[in-house]
C-alpha atoms as a PDB file:
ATOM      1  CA  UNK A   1     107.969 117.958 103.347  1.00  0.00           C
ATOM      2  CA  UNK A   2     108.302 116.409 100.042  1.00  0.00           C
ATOM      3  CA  UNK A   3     105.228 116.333  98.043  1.00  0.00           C
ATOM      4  CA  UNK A   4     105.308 112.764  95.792  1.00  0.00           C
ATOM      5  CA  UNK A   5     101.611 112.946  94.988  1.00  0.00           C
ATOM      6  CA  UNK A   6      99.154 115.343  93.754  1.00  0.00           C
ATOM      7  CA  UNK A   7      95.591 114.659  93.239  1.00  0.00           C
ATOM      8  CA  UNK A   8      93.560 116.988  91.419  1.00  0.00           C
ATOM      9  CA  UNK A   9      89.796 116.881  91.171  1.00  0.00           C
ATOM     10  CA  UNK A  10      89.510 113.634  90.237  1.00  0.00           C
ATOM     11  CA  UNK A  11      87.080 111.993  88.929  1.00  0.00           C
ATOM     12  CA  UNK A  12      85.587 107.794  87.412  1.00  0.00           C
ATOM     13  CA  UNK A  13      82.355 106.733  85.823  1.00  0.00           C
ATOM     14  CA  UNK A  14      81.979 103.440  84.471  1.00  0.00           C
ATOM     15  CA  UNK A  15      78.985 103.370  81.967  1.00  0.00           C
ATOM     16  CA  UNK A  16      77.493 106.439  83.494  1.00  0.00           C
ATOM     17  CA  UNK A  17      77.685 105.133  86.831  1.00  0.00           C
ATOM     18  CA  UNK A  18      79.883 108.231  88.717  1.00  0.00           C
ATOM     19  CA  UNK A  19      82.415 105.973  91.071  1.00  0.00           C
ATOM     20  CA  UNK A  20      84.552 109.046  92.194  1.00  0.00           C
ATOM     21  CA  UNK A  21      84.168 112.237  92.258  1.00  0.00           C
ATOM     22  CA  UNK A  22      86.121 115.250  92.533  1.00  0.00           C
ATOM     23  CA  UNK A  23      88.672 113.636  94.453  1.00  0.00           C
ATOM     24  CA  UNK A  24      91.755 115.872  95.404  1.00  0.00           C
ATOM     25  CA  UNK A  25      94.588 115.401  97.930  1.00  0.00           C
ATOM     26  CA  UNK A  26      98.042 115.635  98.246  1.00  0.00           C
ATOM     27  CA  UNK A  27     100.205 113.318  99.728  1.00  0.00           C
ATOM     28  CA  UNK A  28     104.150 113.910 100.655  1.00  0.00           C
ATOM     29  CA  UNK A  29     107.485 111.392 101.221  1.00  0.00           C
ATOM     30  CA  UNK A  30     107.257 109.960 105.175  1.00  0.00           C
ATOM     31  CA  UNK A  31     103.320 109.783 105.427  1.00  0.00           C
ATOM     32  CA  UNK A  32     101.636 106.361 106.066  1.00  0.00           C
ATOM     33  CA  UNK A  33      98.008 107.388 104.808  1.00  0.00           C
ATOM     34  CA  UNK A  34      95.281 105.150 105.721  1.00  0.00           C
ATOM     35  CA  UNK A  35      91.981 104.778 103.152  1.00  0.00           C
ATOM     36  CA  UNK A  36      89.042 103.737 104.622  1.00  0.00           C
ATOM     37  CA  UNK A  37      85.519 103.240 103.279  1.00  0.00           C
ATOM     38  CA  UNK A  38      82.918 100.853 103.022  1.00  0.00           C
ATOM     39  CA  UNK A  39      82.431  98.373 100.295  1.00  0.00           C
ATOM     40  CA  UNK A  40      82.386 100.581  96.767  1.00  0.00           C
ATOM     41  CA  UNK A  41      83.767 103.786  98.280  1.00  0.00           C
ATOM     42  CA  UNK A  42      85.741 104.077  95.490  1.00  0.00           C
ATOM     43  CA  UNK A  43      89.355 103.641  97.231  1.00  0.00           C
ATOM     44  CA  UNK A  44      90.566 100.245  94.858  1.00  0.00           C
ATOM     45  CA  UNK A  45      89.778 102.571  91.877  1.00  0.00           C
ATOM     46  CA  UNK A  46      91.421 105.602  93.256  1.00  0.00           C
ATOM     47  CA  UNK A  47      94.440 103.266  94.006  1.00  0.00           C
ATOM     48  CA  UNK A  48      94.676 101.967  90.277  1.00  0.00           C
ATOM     49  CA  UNK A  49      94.201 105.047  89.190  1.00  0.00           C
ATOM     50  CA  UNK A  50      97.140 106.587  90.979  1.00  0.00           C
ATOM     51  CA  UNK A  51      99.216 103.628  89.412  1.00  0.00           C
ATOM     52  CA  UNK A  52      98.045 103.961  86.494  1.00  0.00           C
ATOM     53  CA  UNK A  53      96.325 100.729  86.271  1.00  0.00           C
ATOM     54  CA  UNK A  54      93.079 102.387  85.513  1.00  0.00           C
ATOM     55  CA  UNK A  55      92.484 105.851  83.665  1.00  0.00           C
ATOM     56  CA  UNK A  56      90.401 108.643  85.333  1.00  0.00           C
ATOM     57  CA  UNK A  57      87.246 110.275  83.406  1.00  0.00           C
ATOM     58  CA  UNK A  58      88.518 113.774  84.129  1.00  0.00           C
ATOM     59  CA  UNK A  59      91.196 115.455  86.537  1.00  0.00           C
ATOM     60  CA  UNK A  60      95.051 114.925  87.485  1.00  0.00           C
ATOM     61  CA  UNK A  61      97.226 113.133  89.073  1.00  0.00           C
ATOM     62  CA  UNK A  62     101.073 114.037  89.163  1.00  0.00           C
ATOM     63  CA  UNK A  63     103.669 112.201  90.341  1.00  0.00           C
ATOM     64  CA  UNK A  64     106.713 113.941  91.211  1.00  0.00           C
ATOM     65  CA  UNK A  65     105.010 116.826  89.183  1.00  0.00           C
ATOM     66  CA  UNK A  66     104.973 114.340  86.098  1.00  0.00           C
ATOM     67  CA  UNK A  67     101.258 113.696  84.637  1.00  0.00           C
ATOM     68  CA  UNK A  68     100.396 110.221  84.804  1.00  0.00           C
ATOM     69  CA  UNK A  69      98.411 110.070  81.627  1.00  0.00           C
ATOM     70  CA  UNK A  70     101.350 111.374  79.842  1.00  0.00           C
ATOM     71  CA  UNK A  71     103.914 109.327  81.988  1.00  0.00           C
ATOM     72  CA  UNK A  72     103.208 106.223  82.538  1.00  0.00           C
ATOM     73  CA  UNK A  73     106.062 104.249  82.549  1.00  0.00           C
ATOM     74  CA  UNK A  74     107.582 106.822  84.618  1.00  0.00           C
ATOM     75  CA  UNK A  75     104.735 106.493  86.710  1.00  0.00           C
ATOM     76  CA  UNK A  76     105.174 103.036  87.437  1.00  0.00           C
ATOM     77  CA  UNK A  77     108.453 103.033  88.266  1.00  0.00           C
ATOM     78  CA  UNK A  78     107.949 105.116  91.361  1.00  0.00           C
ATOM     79  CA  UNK A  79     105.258 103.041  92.497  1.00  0.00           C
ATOM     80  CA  UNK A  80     105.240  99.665  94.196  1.00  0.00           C
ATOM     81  CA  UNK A  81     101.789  98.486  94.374  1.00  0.00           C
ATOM     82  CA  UNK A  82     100.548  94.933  96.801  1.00  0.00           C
ATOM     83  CA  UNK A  83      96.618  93.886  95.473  1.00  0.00           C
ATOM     84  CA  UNK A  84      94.306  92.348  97.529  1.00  0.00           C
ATOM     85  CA  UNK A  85      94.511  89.573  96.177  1.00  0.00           C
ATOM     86  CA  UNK A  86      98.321  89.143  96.303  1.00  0.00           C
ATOM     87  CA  UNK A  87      99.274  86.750  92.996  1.00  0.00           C
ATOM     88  CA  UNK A  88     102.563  85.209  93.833  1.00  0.00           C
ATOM     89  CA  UNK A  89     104.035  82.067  91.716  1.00  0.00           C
ATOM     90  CA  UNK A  90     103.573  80.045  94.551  1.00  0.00           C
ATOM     91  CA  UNK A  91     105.475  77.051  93.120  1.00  0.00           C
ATOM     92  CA  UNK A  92     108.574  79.229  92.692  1.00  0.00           C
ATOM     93  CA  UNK A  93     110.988  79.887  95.635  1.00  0.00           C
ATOM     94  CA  UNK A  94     111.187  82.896  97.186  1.00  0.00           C
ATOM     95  CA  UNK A  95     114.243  84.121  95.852  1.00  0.00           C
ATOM     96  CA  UNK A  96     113.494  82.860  92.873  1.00  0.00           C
ATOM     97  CA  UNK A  97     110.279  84.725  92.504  1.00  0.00           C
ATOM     98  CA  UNK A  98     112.321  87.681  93.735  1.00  0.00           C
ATOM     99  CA  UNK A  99     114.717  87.274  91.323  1.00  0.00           C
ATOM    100  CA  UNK A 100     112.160  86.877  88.511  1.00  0.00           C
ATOM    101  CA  UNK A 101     110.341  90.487  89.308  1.00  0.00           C
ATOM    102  CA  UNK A 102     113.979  92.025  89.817  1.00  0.00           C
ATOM    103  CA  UNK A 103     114.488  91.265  85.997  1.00  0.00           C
ATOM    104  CA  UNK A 104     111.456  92.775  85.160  1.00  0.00           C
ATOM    105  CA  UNK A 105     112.647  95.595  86.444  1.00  0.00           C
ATOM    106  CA  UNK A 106     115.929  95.197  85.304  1.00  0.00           C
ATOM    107  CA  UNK A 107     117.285  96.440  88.238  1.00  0.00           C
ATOM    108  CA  UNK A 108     121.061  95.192  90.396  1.00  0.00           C
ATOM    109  CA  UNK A 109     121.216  92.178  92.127  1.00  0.00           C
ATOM    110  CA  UNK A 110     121.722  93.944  95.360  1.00  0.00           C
ATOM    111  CA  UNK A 111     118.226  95.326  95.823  1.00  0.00           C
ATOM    112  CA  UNK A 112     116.971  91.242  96.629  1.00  0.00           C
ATOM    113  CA  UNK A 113     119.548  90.654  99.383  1.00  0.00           C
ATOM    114  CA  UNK A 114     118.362  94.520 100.565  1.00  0.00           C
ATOM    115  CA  UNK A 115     114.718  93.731 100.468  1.00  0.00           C
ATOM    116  CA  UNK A 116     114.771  90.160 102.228  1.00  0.00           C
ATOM    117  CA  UNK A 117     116.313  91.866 104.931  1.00  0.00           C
ATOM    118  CA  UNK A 118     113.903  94.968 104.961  1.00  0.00           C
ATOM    119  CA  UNK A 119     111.086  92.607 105.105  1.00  0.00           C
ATOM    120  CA  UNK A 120     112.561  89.685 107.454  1.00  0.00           C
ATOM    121  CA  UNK A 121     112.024  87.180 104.897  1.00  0.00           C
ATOM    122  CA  UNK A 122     115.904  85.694 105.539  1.00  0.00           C
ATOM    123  CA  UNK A 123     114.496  82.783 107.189  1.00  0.00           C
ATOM    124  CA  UNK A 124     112.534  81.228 104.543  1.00  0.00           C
ATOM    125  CA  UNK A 125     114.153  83.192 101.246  1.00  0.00           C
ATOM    126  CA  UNK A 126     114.964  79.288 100.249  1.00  0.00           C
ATOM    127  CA  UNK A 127     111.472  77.913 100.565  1.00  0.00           C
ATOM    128  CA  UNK A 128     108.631  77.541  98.233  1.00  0.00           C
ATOM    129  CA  UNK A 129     106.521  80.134  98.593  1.00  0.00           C
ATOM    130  CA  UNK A 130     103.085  77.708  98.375  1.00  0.00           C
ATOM    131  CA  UNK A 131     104.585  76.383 101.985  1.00  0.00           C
ATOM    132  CA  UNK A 132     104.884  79.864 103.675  1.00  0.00           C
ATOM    133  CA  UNK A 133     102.216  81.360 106.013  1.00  0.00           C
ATOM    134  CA  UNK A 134      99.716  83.622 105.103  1.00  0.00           C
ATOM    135  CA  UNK A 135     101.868  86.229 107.281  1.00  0.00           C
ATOM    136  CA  UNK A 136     104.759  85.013 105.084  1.00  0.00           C
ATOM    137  CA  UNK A 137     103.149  85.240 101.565  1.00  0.00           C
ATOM    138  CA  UNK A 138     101.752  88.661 102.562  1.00  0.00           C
ATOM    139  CA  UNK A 139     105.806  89.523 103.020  1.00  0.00           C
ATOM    140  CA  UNK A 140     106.674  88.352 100.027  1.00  0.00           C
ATOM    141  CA  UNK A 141     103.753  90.225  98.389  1.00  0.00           C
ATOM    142  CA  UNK A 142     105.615  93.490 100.065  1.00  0.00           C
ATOM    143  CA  UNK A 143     108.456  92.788  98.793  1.00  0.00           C
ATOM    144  CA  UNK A 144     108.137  92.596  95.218  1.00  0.00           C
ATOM    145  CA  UNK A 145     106.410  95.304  95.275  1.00  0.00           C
ATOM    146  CA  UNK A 146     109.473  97.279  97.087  1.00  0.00           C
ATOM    147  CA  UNK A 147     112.140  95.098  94.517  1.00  0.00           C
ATOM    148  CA  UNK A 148     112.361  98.428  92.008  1.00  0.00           C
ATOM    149  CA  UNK A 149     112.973 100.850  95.377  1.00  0.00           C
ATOM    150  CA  UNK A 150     109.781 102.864  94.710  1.00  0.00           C
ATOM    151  CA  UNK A 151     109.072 106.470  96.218  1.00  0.00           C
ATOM    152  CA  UNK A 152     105.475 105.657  96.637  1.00  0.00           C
ATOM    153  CA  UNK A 153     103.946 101.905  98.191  1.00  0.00           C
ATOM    154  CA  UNK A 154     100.343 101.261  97.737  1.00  0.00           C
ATOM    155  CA  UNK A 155      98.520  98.100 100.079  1.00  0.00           C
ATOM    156  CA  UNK A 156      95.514  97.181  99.201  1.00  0.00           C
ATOM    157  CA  UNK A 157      93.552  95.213 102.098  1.00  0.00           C
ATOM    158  CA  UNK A 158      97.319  93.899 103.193  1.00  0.00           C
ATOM    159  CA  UNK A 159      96.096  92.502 106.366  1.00  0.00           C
ATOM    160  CA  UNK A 160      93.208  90.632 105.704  1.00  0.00           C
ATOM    161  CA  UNK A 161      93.633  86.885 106.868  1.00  0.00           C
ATOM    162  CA  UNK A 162      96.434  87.696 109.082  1.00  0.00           C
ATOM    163  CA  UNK A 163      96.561  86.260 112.501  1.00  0.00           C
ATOM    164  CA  UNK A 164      97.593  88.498 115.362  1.00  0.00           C
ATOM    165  CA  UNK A 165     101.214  87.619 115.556  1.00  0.00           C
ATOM    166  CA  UNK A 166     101.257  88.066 111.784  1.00  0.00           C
ATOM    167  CA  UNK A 167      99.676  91.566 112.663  1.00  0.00           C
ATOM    168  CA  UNK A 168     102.544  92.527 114.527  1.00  0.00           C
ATOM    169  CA  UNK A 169     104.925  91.835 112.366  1.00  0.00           C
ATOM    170  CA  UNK A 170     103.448  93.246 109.244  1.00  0.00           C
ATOM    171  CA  UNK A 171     103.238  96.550 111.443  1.00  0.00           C
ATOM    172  CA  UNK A 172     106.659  96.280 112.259  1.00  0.00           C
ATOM    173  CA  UNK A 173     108.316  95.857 108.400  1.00  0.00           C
ATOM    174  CA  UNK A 174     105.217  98.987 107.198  1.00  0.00           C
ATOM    175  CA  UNK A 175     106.954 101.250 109.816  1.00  0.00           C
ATOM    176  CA  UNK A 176     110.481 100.137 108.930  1.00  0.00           C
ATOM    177  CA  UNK A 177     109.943 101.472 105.274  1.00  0.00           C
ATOM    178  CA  UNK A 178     107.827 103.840 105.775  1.00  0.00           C
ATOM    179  CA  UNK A 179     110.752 106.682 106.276  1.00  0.00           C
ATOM    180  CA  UNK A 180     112.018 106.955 103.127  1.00  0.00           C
ATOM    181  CA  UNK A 181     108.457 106.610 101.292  1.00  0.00           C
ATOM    182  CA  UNK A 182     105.246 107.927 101.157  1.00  0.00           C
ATOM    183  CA  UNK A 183     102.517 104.401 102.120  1.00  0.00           C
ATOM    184  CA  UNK A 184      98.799 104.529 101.121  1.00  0.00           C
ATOM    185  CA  UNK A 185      97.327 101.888 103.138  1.00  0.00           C
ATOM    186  CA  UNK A 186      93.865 100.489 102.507  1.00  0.00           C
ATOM    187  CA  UNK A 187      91.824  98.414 105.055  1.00  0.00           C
ATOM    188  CA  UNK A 188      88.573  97.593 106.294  1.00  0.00           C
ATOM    189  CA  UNK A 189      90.476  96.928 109.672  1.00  0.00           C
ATOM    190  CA  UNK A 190      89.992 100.275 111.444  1.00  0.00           C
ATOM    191  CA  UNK A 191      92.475  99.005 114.447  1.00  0.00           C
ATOM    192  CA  UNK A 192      95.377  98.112 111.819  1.00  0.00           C
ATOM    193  CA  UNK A 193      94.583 101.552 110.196  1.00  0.00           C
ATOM    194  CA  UNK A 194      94.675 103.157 113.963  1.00  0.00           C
ATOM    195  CA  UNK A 195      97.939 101.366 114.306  1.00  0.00           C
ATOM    196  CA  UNK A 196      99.860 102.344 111.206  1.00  0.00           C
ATOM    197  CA  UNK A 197      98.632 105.508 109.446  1.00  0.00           C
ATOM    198  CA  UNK A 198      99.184 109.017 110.561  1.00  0.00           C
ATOM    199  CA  UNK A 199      96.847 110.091 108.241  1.00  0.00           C
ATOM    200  CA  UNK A 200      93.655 109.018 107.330  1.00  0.00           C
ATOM    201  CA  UNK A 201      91.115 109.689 104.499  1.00  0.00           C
ATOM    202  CA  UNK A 202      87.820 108.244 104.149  1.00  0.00           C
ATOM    203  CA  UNK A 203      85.687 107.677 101.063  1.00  0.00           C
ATOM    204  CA  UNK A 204      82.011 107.532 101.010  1.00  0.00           C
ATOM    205  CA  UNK A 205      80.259 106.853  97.477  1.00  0.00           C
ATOM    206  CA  UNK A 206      83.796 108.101  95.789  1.00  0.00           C
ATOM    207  CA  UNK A 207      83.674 111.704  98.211  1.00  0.00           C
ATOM    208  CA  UNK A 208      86.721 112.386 100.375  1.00  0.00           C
ATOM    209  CA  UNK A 209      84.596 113.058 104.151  1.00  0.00           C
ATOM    210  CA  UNK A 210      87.552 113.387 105.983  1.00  0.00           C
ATOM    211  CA  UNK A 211      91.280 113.825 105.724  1.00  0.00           C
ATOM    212  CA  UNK A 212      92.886 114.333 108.723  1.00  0.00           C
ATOM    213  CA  UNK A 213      95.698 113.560 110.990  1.00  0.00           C
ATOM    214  CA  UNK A 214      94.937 111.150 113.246  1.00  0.00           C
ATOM    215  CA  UNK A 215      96.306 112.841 116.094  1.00  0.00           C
ATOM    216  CA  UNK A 216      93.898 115.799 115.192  1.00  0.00           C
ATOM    217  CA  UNK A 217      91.096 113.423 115.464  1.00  0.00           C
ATOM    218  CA  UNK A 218      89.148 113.763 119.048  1.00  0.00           C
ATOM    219  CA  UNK A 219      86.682 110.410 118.546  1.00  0.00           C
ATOM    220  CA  UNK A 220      88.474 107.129 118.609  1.00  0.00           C
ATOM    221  CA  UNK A 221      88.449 106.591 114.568  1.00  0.00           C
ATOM    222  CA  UNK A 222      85.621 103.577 114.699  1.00  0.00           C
ATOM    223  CA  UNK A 223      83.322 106.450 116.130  1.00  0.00           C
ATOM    224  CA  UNK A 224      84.591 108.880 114.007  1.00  0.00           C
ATOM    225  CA  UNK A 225      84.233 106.327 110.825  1.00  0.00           C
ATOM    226  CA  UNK A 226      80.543 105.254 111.818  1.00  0.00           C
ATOM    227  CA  UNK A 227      79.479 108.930 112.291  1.00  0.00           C
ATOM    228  CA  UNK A 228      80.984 110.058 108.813  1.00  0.00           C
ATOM    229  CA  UNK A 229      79.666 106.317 107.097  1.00  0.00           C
ATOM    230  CA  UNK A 230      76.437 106.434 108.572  1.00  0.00           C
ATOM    231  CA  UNK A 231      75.439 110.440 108.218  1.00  0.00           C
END
């Protein structure tokens, strides 16, 4: 396998407060890795920190074997990255908005009409995106951050809100692009997580207490994930 990411004791303290700590993993092209944890784990820092959003106190991370302290724009371009949060200029249409992250990447017109269909947005690529569904926004959300064709694809809580039918589908466009990429999935939804990943690491108070295949893992992974959580 292709290793894309390499995580080397890594470690965060915000004013003195230690957030992660001596995090290491490595993660390779194909894999759909789940991150689980309760509330302050650690996993949104470790996520910005692997995108360089967010610098770590001490430790490395490569990327393609390139430092991301020393590369960062580098970095950045192999990583598409969907927040919580999801901002979206909701009174732009969707292939406008589309159109307008494309330029920040400054990257071929080709790669929208590729992405729409990648993430079955065809449909409503002419609406406003304030009209769209929550399931709809979310796909949008995906796709911008796939617009630049990035190695690596980070979610952060993509599912949250999502109705079951919306579920579905988001399942169905994660394990349509998850061939050609390595996926770091974060959720507090252990089923979607059970679903998806075929790996899964766990964070408790910024320690890694598991990582594991999930078809090496003999407890359904709520029993496994209250066991580790509550220890």
């Amino acid at each position: 396998m292709i290793m894309l990411i390499k995580v080397k004791n890594i470690s965060k303290s915000y004013n003195n407060k230690l957030v992660l700590d001596n995090i290491s993993f490595n993660l390779n092209k194909g894999e759909i890795v789940g991150f689980l944890g309760p509330n302050g784990a650690g996993k949104s820092t470790l996520m910005k920190i692997i995108c360089s959003f967010t610098k770590q106190s001490s430790g490395t991370i490569l990327i393609n074997g390139k430092d991301n302290l020393k590369n960062e724009k580098y970095v950045k371009k192999k990583i598409g990255f969907l927040s919580e949060n999801n901002p979206l200029y909701e009174y732009m249409y969707v292939t406008e908005f589309l159109h307008f992250i494309k330029n920040v990447h400054n990257k071929d017109i080709e790669d929208i009409d590729r992405v729409i269909e990648i993430t079955g947005l065809k449909n409503v690529k002419t609406k406003k995106i304030s009209t769209l569904s929550k399931g709809y926004k979310q796909r949008v959300g995906i796709a911008q951050a796939l617009i630049h064709d990035p190695e690596i694809l980070i979610l952060d809580e993509p599912t949250s809100g999502l109705d079951p039918n919306q579920l579905m589908n988001f399942r169905k466009v994660i394990l349509n692009i998850s061939k050609e990429k390595c996926i770091i999935f974060s959720s507090h939804i252990l089923q979607e997580i059970e679903s998806v990943c075929d790996r899964i690491i766990i964070i408790k108070q910024g320690e890694i207490v598991l990582d594991e295949k999930q078809k090496n893992i003999k407890k359904s992974l709520e029993e496994t994930f209250n066991e580790l959580i509550n220890k």
